[in-house]
Protein backbone atom coordinates (compact mmCIF):
# COMPACT_ATOMS: atom_id res chain seq x y z
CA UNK A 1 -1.03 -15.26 19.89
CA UNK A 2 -3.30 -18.03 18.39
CA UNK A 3 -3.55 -21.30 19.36
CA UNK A 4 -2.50 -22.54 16.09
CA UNK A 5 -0.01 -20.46 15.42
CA UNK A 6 1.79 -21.31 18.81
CA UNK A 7 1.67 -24.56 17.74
CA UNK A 8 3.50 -23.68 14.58
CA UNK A 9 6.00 -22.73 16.19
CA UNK A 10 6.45 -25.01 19.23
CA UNK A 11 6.69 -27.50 16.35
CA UNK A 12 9.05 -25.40 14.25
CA UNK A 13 11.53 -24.92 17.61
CA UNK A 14 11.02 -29.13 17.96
CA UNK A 15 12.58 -29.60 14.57
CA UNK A 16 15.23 -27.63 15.11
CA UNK A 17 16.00 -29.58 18.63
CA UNK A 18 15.88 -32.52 16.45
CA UNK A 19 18.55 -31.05 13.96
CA UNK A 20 22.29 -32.33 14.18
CA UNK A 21 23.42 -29.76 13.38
CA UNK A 22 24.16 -27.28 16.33
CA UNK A 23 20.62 -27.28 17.68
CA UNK A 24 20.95 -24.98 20.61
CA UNK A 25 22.38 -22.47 18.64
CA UNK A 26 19.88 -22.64 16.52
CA UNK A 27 17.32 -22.38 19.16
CA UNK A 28 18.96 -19.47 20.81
CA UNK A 29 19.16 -18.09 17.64
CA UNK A 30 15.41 -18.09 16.59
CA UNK A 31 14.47 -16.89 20.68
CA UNK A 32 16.13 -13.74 20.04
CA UNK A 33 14.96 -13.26 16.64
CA UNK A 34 11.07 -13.64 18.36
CA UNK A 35 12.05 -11.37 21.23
CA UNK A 36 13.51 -9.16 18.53
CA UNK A 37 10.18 -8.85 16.91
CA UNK A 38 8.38 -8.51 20.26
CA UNK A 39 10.45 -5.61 21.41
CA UNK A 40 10.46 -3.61 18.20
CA UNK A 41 6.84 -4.26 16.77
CA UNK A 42 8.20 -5.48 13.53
CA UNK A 43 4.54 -7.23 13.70
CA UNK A 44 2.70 -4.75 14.44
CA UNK A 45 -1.19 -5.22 15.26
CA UNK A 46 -0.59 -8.83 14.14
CA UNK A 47 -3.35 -10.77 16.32
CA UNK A 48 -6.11 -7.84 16.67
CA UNK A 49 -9.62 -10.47 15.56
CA UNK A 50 -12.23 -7.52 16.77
CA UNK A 51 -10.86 -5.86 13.89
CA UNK A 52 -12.12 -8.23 11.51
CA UNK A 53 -16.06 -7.86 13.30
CA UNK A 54 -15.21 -3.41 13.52
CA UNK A 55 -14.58 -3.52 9.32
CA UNK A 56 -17.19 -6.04 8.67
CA UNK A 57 -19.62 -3.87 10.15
CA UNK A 58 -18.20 -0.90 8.82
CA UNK A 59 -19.10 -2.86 5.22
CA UNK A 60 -22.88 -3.47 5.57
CA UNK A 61 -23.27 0.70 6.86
CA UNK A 62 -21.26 1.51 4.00
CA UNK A 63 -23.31 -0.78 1.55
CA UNK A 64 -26.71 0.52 3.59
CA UNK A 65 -25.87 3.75 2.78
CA UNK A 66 -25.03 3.27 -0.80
CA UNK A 67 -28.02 1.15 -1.63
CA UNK A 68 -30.44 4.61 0.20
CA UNK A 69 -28.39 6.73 -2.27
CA UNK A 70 -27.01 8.77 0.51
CA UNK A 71 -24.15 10.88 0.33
CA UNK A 72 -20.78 8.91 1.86
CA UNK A 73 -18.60 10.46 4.58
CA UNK A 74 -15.62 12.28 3.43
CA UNK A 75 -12.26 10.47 3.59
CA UNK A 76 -10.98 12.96 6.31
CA UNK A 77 -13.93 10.96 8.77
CA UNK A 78 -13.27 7.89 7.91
CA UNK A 79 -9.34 7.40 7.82
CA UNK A 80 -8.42 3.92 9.86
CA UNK A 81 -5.04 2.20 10.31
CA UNK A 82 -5.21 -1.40 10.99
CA UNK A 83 -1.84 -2.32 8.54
CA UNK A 84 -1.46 1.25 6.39
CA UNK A 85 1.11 3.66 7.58
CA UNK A 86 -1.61 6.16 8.28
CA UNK A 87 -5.42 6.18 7.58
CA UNK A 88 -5.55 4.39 4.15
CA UNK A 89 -7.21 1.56 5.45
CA UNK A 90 -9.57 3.28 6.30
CA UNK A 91 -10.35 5.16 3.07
CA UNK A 92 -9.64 1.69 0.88
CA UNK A 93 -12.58 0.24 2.85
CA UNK A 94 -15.08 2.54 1.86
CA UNK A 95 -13.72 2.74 -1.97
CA UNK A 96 -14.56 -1.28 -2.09
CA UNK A 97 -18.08 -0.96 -1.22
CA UNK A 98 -18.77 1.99 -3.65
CA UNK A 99 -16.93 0.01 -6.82
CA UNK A 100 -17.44 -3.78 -5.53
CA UNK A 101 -14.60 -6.48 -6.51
CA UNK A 102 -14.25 -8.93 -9.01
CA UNK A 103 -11.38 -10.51 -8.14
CA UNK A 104 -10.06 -9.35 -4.40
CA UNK A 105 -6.61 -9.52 -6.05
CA UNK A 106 -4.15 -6.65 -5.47
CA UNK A 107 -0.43 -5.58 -6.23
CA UNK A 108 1.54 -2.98 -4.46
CA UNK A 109 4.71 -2.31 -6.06
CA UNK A 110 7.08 -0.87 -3.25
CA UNK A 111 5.49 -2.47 -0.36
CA UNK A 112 8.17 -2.74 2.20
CA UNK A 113 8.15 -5.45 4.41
CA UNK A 114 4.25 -5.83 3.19
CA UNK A 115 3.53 -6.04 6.95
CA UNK A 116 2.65 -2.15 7.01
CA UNK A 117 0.94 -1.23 3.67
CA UNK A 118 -1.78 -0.11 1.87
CA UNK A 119 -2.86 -3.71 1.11
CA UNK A 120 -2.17 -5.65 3.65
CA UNK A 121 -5.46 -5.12 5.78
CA UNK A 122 -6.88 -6.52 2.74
CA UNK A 123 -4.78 -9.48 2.78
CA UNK A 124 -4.95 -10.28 6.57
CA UNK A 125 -8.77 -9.85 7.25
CA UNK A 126 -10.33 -9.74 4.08
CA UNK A 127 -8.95 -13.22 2.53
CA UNK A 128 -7.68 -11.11 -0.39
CA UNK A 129 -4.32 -12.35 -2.63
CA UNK A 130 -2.07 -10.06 -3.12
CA UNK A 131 1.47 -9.47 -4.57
CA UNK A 132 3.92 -7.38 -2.92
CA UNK A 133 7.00 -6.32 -4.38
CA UNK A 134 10.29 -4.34 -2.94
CA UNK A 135 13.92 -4.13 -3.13
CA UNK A 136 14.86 -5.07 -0.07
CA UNK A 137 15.90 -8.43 0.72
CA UNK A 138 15.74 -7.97 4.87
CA UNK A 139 12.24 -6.60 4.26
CA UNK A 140 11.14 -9.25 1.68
CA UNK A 141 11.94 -11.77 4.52
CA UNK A 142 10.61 -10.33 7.09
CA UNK A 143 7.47 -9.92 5.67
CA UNK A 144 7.35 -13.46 4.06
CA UNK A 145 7.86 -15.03 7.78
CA UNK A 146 4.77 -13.09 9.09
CA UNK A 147 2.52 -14.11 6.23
CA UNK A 148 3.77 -17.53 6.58
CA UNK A 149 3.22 -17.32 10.10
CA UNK A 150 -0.03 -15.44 10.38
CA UNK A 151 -2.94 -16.85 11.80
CA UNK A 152 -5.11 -15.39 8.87
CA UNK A 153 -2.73 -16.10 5.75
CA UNK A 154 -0.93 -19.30 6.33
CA UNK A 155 -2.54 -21.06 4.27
CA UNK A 156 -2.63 -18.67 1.23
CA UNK A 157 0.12 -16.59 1.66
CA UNK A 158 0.55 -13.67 -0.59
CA UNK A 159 3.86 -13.34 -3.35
CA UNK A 160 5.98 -11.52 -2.15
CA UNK A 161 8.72 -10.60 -4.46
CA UNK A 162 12.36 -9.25 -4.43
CA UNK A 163 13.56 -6.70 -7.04
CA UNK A 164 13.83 -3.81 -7.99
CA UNK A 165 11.36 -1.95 -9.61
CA UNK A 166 11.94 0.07 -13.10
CA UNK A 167 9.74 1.09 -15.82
CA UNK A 168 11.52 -1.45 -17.52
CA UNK A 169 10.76 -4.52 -15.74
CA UNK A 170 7.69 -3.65 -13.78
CA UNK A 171 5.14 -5.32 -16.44
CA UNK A 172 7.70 -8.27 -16.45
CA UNK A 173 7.71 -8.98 -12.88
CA UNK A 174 3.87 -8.41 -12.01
CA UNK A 175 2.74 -11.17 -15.42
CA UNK A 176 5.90 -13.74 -14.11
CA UNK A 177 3.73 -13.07 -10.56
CA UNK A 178 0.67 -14.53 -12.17
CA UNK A 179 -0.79 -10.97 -11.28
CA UNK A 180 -1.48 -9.28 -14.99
CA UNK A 181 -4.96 -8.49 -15.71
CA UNK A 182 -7.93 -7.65 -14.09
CA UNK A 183 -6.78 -6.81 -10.43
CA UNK A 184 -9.16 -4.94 -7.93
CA UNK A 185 -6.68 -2.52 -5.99
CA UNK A 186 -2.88 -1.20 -7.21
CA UNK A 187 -0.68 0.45 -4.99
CA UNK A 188 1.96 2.67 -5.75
CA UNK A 189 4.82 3.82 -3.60
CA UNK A 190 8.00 3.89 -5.10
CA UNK A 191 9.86 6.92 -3.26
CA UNK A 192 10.68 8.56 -6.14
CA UNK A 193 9.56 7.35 -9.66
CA UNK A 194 5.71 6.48 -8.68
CA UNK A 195 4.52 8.81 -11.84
CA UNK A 196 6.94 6.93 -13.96
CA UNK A 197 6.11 3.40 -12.90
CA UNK A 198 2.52 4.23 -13.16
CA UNK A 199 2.90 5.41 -16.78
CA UNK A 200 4.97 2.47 -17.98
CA UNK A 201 2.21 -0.11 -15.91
CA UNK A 202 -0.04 -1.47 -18.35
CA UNK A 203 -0.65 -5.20 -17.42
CA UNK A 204 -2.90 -4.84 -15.19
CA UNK A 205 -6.29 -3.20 -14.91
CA UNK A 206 -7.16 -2.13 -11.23
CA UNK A 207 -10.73 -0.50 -9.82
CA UNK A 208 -9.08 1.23 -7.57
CA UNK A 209 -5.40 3.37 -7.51
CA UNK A 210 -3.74 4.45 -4.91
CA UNK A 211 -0.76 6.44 -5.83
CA UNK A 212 2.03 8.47 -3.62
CA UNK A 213 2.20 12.28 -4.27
CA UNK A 214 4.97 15.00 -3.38
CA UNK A 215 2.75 17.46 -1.54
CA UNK A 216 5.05 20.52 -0.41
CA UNK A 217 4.19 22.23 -4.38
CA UNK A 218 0.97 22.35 -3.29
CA UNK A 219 -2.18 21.27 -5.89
CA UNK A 220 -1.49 23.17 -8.97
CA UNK A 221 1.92 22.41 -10.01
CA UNK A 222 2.24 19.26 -12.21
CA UNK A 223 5.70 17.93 -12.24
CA UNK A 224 7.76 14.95 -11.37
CA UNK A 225 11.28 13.69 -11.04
CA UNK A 226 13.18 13.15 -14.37
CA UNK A 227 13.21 9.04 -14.52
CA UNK A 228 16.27 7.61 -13.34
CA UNK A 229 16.18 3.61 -13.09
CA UNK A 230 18.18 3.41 -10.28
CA UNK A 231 17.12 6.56 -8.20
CA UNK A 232 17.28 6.46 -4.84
CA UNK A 233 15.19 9.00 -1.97
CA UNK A 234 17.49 10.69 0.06
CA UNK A 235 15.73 10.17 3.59
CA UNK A 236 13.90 13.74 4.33
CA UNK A 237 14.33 15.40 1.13
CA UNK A 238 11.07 16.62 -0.92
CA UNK A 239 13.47 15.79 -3.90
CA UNK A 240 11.07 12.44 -4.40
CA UNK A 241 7.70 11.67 -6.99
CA UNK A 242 5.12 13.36 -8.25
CA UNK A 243 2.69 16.07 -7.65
CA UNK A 244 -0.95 14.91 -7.30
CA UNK A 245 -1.97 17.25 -10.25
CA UNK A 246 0.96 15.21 -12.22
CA UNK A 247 -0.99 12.10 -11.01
CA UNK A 248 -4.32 13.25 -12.30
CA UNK A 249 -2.88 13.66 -15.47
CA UNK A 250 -1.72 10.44 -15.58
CA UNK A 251 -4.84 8.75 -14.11
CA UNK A 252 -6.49 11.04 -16.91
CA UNK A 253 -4.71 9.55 -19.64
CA UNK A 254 -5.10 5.97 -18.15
CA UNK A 255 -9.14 6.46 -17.72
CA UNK A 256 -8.90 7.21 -13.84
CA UNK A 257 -10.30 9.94 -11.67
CA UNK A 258 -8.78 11.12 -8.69
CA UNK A 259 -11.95 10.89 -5.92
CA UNK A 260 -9.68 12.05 -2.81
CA UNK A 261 -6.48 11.93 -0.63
CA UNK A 262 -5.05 11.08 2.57
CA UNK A 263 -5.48 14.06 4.84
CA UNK A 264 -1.65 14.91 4.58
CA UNK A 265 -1.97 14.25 1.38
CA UNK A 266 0.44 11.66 1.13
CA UNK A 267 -1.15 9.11 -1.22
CA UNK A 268 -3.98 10.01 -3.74
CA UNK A 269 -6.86 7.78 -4.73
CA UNK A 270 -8.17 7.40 -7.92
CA UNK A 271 -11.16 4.99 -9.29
CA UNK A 272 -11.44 3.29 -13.16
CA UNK A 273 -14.08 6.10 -14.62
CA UNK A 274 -16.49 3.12 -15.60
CA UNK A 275 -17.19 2.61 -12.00
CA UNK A 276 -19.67 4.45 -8.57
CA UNK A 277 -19.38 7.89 -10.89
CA UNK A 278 -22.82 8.82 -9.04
CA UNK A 279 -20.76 7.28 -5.54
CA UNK A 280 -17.80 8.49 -5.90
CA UNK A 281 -17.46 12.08 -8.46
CA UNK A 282 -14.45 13.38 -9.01
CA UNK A 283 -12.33 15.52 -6.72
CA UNK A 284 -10.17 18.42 -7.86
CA UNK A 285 -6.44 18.04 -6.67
CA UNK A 286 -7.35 21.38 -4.52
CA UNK A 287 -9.88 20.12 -2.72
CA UNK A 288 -7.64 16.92 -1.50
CA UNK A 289 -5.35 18.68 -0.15
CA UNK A 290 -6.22 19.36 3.57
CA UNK A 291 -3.57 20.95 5.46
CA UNK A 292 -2.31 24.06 4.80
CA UNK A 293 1.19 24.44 3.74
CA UNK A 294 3.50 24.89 7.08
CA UNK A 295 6.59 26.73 7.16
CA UNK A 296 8.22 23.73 7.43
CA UNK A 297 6.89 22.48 3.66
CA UNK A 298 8.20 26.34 2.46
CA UNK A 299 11.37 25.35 3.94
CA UNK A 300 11.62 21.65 1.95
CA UNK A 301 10.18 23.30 -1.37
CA UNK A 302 13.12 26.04 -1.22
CA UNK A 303 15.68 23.11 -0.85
CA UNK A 304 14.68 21.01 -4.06
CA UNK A 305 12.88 23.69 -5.86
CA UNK A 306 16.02 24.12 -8.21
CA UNK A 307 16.64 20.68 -9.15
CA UNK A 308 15.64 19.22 -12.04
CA UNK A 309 11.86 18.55 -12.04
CA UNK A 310 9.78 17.47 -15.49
CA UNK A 311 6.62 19.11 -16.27
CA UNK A 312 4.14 17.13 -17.53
């Protein structure tokens, strides 16, 4: 832990000492909560500095190579996880150098506790501001008390924002965020209606996508769940978003090409076609895909495979 942010605190427990109202409880009360978070990483990687001076690095060979007009390693080398839930931070690192920023502003729409997401590397060690939405109002707090607590972002916090998200209100709540506009990076993982989100999203204008994709139909199919405002992913079912040929589409229509995936294929990147096109070409939805289909994705396919599904 930093020095200054163990001061925050010792100074945050001598307030409460000097509340009237019940101040050992209170006391007793915020211990555990702190030993809660010790015990099950709710922060994870939350003081790790040498990865500021590992990325930073990472940068000027990325920018070196760029500048030579050498080819880039594929995403399936590169893959890091500093804040992401897998090796998106890695990926999003190298997609920055190739397209540049403008504004280092970024939304993710569905971000969880914004502690592990695709953004909040960027927010942490990059001095990006960001707004993070989700519907949960544990998570929103949670994620609120490490950015207000964080050695990195106490002073510029991101927005974090309860509600949740429809194709109704999503323009609504990212312009009353101050976020509409030109935004560097958009992230997309909704659990369900990511394609329709996406579609209804026009108030902002990101360089960079990255978008969730149902991956047990393999590359070719494009289809989505029907929309449903108040759908809800039933944990383990395949029943849930989009195909990543449905997301092409999409990107398509919205003048983005997809330029590669996760190596599970979980979430799909995709770059404004007015930027890197000699850096970054496109990628077919085939060639993203990087593990083969396991019996256990047959298995998942066969149980949702009959449910209603739009092709689009």
């Amino acid at each position: 832990m930093g020095i200054t942010a163990l001061q925050q605190r010792i100074d945050s427990l001598d307030k409460e000492l000097a509340s009237p109202s019940d101040p050992i409880s209170a006391v007793l009360a915020r211990i555990e909560h702190l030993a809660h978070i010790a015990s099950t990483g709710a922060h994870p990687r939350r003081y790790r500095g040498p990865d500021q001076a590992v990325q930073h690095l990472l940068r000027l060979h990325y920018r070196d190579l760029i500048e030579a007009g050498r080819p880039l390693p594929p995403f399936g080398d590169i893959e890091m996880r500093f804040y992401s839930q897998n090796g998106e931070d890695g990926i999003i690192q190298l997609l920055i150098e190739a397209v540049g920023t403008e504004t280092k502003r970024s939304v993710e729409i569905c971000a969880g506790d914004g502690i592990e997401c695709n953004t909040a590397n960027l927010l942490v060690n990059h001095g990006w501001t960001g707004l993070l939405i989700d519907g949960g109002e544990e998570l929103v707090t949670r994620g609120r008390e490490f950015y207000d607590w964080g050695t990195e972002t106490w002073v510029h916090p991101p927005t974090l924002k309860r509600a949740w998200v429809t194709a109704e209100n999503v323009n609504q709540l990212v312009e009353e965020a101050g976020f509409d506009g030109d935004i560097d990076l958009l992230s997309i993982d909704l659990d369900g209606m990511d394609y329709w989100i996406w579609k209804a999203l026009d108030c902002v204008r990101p360089r960079i996508i990255v978008a969730e994709c149902n991956g047990v139909w393999g590359p070719y199919e494009s289809l989505t769940v029907p929309y449903a405002p108040n759908f809800a992913w039933e944990k383990g079912s395949a029943y849930i978003g989009a195909t990543i040929a449905a997301m092409c589409k999409l990107g398509q229509q919205k003048g983005y090409r997809l330029v590669g995936a996760q190596r599970y294929g979980f979430n799909a990147f995709f770059v404004r076609d007015d930027l890197a096109c000699d850096t970054l070409p496109t990628v077919k939805p085939e060639n993203c895909l990087l593990h083969p289909h396991s019996q256990d994705d047959t298995a998942r396919l066969d149980e949702v495979k009959d449910r209603p599904w739009v092709r689009v």
